[in-house]
N, C-alpha and C. Protein backbone atom coordinates (compact mmCIF):
# COMPACT_ATOMS: atom_id res chain seq x y z
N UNK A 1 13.62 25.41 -25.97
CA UNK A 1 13.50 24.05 -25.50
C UNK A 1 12.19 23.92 -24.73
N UNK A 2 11.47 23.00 -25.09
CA UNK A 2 9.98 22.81 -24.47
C UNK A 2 10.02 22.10 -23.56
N UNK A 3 9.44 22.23 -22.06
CA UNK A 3 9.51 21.85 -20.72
C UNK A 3 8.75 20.38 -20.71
N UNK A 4 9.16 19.31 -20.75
CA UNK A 4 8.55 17.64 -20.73
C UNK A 4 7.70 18.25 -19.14
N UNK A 5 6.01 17.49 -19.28
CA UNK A 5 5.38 17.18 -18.02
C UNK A 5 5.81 16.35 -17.66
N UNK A 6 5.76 15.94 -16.08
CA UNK A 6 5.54 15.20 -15.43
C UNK A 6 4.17 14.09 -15.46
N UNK A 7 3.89 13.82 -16.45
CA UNK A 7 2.63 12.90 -16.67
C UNK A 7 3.23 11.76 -16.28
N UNK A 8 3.68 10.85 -16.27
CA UNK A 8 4.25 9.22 -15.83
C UNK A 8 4.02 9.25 -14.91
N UNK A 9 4.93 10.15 -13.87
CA UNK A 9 4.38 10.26 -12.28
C UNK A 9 2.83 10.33 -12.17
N UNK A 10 2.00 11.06 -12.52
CA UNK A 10 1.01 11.02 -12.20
C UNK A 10 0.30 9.76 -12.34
N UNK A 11 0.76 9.09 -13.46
CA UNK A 11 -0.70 7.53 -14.43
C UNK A 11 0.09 6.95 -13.28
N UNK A 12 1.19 7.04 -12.43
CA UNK A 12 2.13 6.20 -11.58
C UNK A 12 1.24 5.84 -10.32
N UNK A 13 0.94 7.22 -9.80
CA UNK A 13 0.64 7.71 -8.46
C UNK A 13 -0.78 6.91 -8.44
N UNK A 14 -1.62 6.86 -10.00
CA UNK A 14 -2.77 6.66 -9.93
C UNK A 14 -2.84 5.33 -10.26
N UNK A 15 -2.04 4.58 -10.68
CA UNK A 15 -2.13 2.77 -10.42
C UNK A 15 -2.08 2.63 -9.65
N UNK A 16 -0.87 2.90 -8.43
CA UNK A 16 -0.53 2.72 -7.19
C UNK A 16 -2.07 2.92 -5.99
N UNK A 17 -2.26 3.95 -6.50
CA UNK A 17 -3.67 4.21 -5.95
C UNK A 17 -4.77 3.33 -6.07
N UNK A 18 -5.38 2.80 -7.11
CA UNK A 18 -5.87 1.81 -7.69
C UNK A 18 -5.94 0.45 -6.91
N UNK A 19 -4.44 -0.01 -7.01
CA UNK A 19 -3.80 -1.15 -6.75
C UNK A 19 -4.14 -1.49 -5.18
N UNK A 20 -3.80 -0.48 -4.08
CA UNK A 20 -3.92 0.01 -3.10
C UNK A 20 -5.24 -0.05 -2.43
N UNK A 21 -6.05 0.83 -3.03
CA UNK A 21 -7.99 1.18 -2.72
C UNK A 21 -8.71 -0.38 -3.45
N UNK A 22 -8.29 -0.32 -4.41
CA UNK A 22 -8.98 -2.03 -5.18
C UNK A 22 -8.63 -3.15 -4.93
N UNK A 23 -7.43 -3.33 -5.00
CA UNK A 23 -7.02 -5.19 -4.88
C UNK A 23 -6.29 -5.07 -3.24
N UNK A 24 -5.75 -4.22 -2.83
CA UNK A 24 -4.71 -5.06 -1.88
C UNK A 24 -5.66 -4.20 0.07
N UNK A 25 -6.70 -3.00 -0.67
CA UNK A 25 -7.36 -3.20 1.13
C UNK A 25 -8.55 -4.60 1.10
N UNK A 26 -9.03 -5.12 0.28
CA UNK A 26 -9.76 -6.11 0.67
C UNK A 26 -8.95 -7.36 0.54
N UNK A 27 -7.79 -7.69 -0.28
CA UNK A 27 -6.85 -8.74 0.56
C UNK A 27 -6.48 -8.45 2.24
N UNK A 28 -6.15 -7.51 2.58
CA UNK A 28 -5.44 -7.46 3.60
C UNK A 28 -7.16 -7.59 4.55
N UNK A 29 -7.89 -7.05 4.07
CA UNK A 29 -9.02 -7.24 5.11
C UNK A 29 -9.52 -8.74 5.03
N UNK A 30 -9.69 -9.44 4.06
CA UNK A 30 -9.48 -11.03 4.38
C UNK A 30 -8.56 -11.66 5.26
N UNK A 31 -7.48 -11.51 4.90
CA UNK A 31 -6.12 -12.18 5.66
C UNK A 31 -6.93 -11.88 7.13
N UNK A 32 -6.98 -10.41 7.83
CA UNK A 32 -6.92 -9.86 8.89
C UNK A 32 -8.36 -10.95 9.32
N UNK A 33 -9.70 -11.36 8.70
CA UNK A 33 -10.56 -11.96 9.02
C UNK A 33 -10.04 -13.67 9.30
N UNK A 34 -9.49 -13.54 8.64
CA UNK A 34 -8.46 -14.93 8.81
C UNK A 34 -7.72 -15.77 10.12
N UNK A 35 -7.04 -14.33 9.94
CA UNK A 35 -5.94 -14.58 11.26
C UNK A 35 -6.77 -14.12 12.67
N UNK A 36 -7.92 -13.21 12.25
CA UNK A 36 -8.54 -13.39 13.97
C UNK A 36 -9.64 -14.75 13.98
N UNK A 37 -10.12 -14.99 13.35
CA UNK A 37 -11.06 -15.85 12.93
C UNK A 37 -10.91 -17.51 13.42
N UNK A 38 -9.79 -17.88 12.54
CA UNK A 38 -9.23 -19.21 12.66
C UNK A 38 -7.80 -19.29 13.53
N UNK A 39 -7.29 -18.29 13.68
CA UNK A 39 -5.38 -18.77 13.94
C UNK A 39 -5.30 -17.79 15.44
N UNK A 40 -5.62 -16.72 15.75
CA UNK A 40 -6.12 -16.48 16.82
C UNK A 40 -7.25 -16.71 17.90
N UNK A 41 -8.38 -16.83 17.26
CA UNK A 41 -9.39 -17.50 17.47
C UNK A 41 -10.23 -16.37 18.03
N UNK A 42 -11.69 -16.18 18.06
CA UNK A 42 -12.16 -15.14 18.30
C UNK A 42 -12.23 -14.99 19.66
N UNK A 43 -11.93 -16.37 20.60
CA UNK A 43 -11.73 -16.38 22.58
C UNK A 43 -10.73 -15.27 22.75
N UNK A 44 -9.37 -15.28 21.95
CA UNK A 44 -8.68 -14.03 22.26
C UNK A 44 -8.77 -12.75 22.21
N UNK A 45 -9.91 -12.46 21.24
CA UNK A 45 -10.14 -10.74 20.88
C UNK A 45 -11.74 -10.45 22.39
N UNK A 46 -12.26 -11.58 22.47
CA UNK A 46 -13.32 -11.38 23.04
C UNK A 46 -12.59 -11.16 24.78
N UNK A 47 -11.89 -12.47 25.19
CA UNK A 47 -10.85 -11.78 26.17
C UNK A 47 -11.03 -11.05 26.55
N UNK A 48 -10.06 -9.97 25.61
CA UNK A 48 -9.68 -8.50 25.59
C UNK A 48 -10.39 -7.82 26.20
N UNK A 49 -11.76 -7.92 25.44
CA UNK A 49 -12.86 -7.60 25.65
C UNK A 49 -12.88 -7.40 26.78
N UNK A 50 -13.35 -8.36 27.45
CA UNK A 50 -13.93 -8.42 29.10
C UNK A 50 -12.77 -8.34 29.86
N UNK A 51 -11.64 -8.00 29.59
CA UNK A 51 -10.15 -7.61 30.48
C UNK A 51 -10.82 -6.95 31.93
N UNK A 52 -11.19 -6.18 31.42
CA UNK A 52 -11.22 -5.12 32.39
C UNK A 52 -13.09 -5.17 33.23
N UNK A 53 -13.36 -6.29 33.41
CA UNK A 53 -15.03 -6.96 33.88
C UNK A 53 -16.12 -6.25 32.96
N UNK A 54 -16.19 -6.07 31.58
CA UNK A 54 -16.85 -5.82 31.15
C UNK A 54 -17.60 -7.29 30.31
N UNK A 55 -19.12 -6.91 30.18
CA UNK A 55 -19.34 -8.12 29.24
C UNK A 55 -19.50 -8.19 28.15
N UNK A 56 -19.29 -8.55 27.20
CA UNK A 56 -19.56 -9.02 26.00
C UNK A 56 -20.63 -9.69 25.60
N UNK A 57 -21.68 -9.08 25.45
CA UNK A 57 -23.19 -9.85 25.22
C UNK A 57 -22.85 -10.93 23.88
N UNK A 58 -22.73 -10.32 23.38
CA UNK A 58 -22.75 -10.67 21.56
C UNK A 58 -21.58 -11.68 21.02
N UNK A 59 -21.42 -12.50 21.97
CA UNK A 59 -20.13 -13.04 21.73
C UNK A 59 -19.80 -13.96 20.60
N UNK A 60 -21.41 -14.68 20.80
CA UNK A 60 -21.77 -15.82 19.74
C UNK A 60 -21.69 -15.47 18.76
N UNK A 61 -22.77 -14.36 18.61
CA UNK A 61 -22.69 -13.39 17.03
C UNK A 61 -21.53 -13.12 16.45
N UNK A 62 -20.86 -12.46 17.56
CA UNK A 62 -19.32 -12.42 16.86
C UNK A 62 -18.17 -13.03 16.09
N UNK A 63 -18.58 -14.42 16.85
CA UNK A 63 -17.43 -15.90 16.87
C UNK A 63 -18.08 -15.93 15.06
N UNK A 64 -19.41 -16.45 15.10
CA UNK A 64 -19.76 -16.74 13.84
C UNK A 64 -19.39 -15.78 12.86
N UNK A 65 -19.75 -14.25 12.90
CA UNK A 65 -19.37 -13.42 11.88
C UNK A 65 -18.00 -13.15 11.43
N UNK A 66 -17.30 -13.66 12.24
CA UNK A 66 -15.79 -13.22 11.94
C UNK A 66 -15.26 -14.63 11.41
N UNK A 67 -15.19 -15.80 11.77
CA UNK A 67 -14.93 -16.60 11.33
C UNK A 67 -15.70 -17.24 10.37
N UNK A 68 -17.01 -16.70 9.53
CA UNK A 68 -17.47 -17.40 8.59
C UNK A 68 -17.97 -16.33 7.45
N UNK A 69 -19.02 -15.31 8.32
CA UNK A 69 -19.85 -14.59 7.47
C UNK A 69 -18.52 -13.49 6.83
N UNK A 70 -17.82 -12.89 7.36
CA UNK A 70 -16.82 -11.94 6.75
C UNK A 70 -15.98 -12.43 6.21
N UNK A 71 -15.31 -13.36 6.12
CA UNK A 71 -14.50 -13.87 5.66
C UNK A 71 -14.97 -14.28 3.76
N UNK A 72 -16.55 -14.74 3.79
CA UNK A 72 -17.06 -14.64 2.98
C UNK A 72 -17.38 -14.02 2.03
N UNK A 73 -17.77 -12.76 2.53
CA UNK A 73 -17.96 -11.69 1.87
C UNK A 73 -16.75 -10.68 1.58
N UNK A 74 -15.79 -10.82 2.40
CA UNK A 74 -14.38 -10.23 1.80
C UNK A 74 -13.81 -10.93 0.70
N UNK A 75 -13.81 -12.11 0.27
CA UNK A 75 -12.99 -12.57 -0.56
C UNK A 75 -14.31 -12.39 -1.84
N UNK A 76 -15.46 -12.85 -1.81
CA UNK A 76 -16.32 -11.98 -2.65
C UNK A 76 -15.74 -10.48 -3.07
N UNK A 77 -16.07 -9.20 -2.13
CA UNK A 77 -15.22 -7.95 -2.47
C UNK A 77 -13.86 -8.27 -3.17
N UNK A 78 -13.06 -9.12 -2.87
CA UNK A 78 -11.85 -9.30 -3.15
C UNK A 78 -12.00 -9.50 -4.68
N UNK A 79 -12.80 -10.40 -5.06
CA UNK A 79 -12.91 -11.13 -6.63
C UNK A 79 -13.49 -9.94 -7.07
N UNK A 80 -14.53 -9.32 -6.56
CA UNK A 80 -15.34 -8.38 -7.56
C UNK A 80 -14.13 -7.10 -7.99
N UNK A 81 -13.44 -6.77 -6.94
CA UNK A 81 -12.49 -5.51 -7.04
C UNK A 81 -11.55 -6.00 -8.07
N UNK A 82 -11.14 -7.31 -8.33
CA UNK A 82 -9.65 -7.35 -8.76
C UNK A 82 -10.55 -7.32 -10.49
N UNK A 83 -11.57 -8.00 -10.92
CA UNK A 83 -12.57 -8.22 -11.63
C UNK A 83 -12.50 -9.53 -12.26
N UNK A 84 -12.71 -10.53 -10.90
CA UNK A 84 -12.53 -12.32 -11.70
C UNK A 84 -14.08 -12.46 -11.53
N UNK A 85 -14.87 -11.93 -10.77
CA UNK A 85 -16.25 -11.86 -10.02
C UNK A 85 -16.95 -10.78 -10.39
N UNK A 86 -18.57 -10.88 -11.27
CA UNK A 86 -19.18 -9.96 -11.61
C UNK A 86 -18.50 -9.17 -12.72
């Protein structure tokens, strides 16, 4: 009687993988630009920031990059990874 591989598991392990590294870390890194961006707002992470009397030079830079420039370019990554983009 000849021993069946385990090959399924593996093409398994390696969609999952795929699925995982390609489509769903640059969704979740959108969303996450999202929700600090617009629905938290970047006053709360910057806060944080200065909790403890520290300053935050770069605050402006920040507000803008998180709520416009990344958000941009993640959902770009997002299209190019899934392949609707490029």
């Amino acid at each position: 009687m000849e021993k069946k591989s385990n090959h399924f598991s593996g093409q398994l392990l390696d969609v999952m993988d795929y699925v995982s590294n390609s489509v769903m870390m640059p969704f979740i890194a959108l969303l996450s630009t999202l929700l600090i961006g617009w629905i938290t707002t970047p006053k709360f992470v910057i806060d944080e920031m200065e909790r403890n009397g520290e300053t935050f030079r770069r605050r402006h830079i920040y507000t803008v990059m998180i709520r416009y420039i990344t958000p941009v370019l993640m959902l770009i990554l997002f299209l190019q990874s899934t392949g609707i983009l490029f």
